[in-house]
Protein backbone atom coordinates (compact mmCIF):
# COMPACT_ATOMS: atom_id res chain seq x y z
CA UNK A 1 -61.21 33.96 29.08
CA UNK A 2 -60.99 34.96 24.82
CA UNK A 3 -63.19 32.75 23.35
CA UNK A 4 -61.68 32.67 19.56
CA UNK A 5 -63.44 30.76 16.67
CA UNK A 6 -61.82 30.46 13.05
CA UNK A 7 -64.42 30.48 10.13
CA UNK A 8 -64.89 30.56 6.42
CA UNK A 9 -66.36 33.98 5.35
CA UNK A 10 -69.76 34.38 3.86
CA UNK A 11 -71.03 36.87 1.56
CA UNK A 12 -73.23 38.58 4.32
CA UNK A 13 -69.59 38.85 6.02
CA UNK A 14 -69.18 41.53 3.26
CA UNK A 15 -68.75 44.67 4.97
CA UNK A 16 -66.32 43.25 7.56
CA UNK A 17 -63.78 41.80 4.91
CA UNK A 18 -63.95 45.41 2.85
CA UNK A 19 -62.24 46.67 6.16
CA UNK A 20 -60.11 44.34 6.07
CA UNK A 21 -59.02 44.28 2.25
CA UNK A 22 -58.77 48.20 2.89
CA UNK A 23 -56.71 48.15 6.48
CA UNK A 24 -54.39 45.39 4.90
CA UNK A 25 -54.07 47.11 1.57
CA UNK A 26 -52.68 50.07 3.98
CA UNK A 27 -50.24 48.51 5.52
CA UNK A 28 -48.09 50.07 7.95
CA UNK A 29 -49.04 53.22 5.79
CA UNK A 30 -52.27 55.49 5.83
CA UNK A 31 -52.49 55.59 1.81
CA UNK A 32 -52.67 51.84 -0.13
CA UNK A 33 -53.80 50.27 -3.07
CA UNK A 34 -57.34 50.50 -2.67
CA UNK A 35 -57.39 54.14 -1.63
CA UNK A 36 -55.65 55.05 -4.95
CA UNK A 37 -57.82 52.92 -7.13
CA UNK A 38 -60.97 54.25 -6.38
CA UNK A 39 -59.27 57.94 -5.66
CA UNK A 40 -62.89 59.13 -3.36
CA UNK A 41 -63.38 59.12 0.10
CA UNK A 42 -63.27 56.11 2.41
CA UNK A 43 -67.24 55.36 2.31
CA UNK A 44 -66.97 54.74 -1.40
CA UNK A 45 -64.27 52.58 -1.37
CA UNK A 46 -65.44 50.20 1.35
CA UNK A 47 -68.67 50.44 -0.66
CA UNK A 48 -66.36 49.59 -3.78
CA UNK A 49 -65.06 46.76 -1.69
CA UNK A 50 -68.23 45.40 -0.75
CA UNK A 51 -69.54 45.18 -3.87
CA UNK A 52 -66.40 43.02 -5.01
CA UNK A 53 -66.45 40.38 -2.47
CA UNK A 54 -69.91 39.08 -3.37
CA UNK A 55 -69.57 39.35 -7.23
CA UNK A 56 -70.93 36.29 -8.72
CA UNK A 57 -67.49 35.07 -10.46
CA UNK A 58 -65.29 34.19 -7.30
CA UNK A 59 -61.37 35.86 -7.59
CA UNK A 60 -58.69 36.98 -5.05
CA UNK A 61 -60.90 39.16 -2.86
CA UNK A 62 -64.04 37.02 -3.23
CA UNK A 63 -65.49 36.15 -0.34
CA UNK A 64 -65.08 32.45 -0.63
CA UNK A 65 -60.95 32.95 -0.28
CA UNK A 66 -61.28 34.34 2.81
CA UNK A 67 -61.39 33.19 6.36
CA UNK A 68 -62.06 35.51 9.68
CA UNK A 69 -60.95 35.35 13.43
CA UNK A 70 -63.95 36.18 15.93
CA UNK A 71 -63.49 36.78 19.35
CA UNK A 72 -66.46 36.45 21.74
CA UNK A 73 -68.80 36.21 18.75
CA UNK A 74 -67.96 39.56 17.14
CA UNK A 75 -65.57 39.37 13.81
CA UNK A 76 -62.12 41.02 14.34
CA UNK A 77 -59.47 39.80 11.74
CA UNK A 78 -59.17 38.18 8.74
CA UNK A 79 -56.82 37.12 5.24
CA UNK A 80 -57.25 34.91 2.01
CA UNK A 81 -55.50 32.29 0.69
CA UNK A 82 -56.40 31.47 -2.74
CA UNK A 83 -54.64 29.06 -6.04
CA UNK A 84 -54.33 31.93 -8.89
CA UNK A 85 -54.91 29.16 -11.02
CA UNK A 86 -58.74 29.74 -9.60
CA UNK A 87 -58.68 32.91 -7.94
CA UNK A 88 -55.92 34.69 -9.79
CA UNK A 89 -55.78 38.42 -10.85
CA UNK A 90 -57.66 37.47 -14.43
CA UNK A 91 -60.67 36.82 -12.71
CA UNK A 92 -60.96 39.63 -10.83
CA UNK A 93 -60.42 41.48 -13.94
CA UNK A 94 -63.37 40.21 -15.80
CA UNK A 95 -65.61 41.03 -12.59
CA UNK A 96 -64.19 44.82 -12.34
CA UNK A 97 -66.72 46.25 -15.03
CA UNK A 98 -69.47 44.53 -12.80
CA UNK A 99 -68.13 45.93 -9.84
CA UNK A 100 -67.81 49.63 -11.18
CA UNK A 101 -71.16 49.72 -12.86
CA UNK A 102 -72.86 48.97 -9.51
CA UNK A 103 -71.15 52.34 -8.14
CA UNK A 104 -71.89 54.30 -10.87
CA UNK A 105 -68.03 53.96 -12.88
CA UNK A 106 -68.04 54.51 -16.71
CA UNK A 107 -65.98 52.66 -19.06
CA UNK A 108 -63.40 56.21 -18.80
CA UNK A 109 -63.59 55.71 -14.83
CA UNK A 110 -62.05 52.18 -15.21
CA UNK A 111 -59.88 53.14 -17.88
CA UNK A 112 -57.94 55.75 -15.42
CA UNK A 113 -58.24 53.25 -12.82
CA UNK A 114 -56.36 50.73 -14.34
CA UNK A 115 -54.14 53.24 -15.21
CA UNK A 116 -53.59 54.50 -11.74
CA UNK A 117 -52.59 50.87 -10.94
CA UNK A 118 -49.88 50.69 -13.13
CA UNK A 119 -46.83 51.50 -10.35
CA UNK A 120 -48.21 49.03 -8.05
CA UNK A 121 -48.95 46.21 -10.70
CA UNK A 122 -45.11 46.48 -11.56
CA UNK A 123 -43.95 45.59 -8.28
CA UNK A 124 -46.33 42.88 -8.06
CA UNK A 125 -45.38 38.78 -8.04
CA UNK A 126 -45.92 36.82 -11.09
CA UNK A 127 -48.79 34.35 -10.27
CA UNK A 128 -47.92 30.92 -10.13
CA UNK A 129 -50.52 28.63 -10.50
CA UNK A 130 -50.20 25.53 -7.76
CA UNK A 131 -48.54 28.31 -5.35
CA UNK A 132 -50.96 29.35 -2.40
CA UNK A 133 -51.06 32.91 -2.00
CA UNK A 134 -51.78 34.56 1.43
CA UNK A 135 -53.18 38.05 0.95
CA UNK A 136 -55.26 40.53 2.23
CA UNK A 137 -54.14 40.13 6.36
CA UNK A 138 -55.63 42.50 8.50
CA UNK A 139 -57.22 42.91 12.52
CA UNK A 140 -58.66 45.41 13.94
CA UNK A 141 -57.25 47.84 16.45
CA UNK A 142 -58.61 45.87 19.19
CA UNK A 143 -57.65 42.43 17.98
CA UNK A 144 -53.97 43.08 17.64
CA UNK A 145 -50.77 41.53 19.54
CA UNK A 146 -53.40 38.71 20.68
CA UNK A 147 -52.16 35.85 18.86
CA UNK A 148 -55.40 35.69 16.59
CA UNK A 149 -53.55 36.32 13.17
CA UNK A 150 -51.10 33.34 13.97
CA UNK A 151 -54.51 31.12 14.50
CA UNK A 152 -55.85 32.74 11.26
CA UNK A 153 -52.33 32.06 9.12
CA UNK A 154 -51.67 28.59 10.30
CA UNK A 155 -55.58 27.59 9.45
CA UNK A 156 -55.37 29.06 6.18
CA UNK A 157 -51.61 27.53 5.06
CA UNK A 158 -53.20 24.44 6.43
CA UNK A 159 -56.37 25.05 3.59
CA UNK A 160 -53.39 25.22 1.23
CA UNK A 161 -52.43 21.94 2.13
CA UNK A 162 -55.56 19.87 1.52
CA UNK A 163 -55.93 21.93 -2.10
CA UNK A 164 -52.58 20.07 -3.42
CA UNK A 165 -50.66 23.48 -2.93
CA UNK A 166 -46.70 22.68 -1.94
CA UNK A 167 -45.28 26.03 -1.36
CA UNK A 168 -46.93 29.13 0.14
CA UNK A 169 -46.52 33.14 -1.19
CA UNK A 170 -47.18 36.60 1.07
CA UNK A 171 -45.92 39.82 0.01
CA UNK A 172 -45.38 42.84 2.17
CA UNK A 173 -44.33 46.55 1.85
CA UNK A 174 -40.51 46.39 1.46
CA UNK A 175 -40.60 48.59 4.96
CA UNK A 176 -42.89 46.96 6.90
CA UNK A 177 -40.47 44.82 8.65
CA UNK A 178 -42.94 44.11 12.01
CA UNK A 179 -44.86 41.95 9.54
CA UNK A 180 -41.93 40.44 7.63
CA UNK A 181 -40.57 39.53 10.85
CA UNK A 182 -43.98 37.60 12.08
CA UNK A 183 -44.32 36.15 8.27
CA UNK A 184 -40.78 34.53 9.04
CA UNK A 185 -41.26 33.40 12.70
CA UNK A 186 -44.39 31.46 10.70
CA UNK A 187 -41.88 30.09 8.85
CA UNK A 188 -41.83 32.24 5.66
CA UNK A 189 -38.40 32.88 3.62
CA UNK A 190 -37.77 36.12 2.20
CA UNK A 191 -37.35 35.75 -1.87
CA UNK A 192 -37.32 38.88 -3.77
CA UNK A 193 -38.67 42.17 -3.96
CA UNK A 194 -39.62 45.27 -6.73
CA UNK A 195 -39.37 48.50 -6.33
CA UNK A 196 -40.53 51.19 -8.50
CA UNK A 197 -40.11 55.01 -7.76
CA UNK A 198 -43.25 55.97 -8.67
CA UNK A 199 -44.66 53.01 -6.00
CA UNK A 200 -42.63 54.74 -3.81
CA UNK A 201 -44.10 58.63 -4.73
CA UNK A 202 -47.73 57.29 -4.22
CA UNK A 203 -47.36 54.46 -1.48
CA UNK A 204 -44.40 55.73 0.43
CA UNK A 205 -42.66 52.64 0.10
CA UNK A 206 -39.81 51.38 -1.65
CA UNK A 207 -42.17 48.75 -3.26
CA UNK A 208 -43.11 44.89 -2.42
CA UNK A 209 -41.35 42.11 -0.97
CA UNK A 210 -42.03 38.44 -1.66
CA UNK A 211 -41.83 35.81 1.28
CA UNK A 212 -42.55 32.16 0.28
CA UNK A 213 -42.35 28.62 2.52
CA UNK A 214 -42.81 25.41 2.12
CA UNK A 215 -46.13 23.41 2.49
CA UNK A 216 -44.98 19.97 2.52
């Protein structure tokens, strides 16, 4: 029998969760967010990744939003859930030049870095503090169709509830309708969505979708 345990992640959890930040920031894609920020190959951005989740400021892909799913003691899926009032995107802004100067970035680096974001920044959400946002979902090849990502949403909706949070945000890739259809069999309500063409040139997507659902 699957012995699955639910957990908070800890910094030493760090190279797991860059997988996971990377896989999710893929999508149902092979080219995402993370893999056009840092523009090398895949050892220097889970490197990059790393390096983020243990920064000493806590933000959106800090290790202390995230939870992971473990099955028979080895660590195979995990998401965030974070308040952007104290997680948002400005403080993982102000950690970025701490980030990029322990891989080696200059100031110019993170100047075209920022810039590369630009597409995918416009079809972002506004952040609204009080709203709990679930990001970052991903499981490895071998943890998929198990059930383990349901155990991993409902736990961390249910850490939304005890911070005061009433409603509950995802977003997905405006194509990626396997996940929008498990995001609304958990009970999420599709709200909006952005699209951008030049998302759609460097993502292969139309752009992102915004799913939301009631806490209490």
């Amino acid at each position: 029998m699957m012995n699955v345990t639910i957990r908070n992640a800890q910094a030493d959890d760090a190279p797991f969760l860059a997988r996971v930040m990377l896989t999710a920031s893929r999508s149902h894609r092979p080219y995402g967010l993370w893999d056009h920020f840092v523009k090398r190959d895949e050892k220097d951005c889970l490197s990059f990744l790393q390096k983020i989740a243990v920064t000493k400021t806590p933000h959106l892909f800090h290790h202390d939003v995230f939870m992971i799913a473990e099955k028979d003691g080895k660590a195979v899926a995990g998401l965030s859930g974070y308040n952007p009032e104290f997680h948002g995107m400005k403080y993982f802004v102000q950690i970025l030049p701490e980030a990029c100067g322990e891989i080696g970035w200059t100031k110019a680096n993170l100047k075209e870095a920022f810039r590369r974001l630009a597409p995918f920044v416009s079809c972002m959400s506004t952040e609204v503090s009080g709203v709990w946002i679930v990001e970052s979902v991903a499981a490895m090849p071998e943890a998929r169709r198990q059930g383990m990502m349901n155990l991993l949403l409902q736990e961390i909706l249910a850490k939304g509830r005890t911070q005061g949070c009433q409603t509950a945000q995802i977003s997905v890739l405006i194509n990626n309708t396997p996940a929008r259809r498990a995001y609304e069999k958990a009970g999420f309500r599709y709200v909006d969505e952005k699209r951008d063409p030049e998302f759609e040139t460097t993502y292969g997507d139309f752009g992102i979708a915004r799913l939301m659902m009631k806490l209490c």
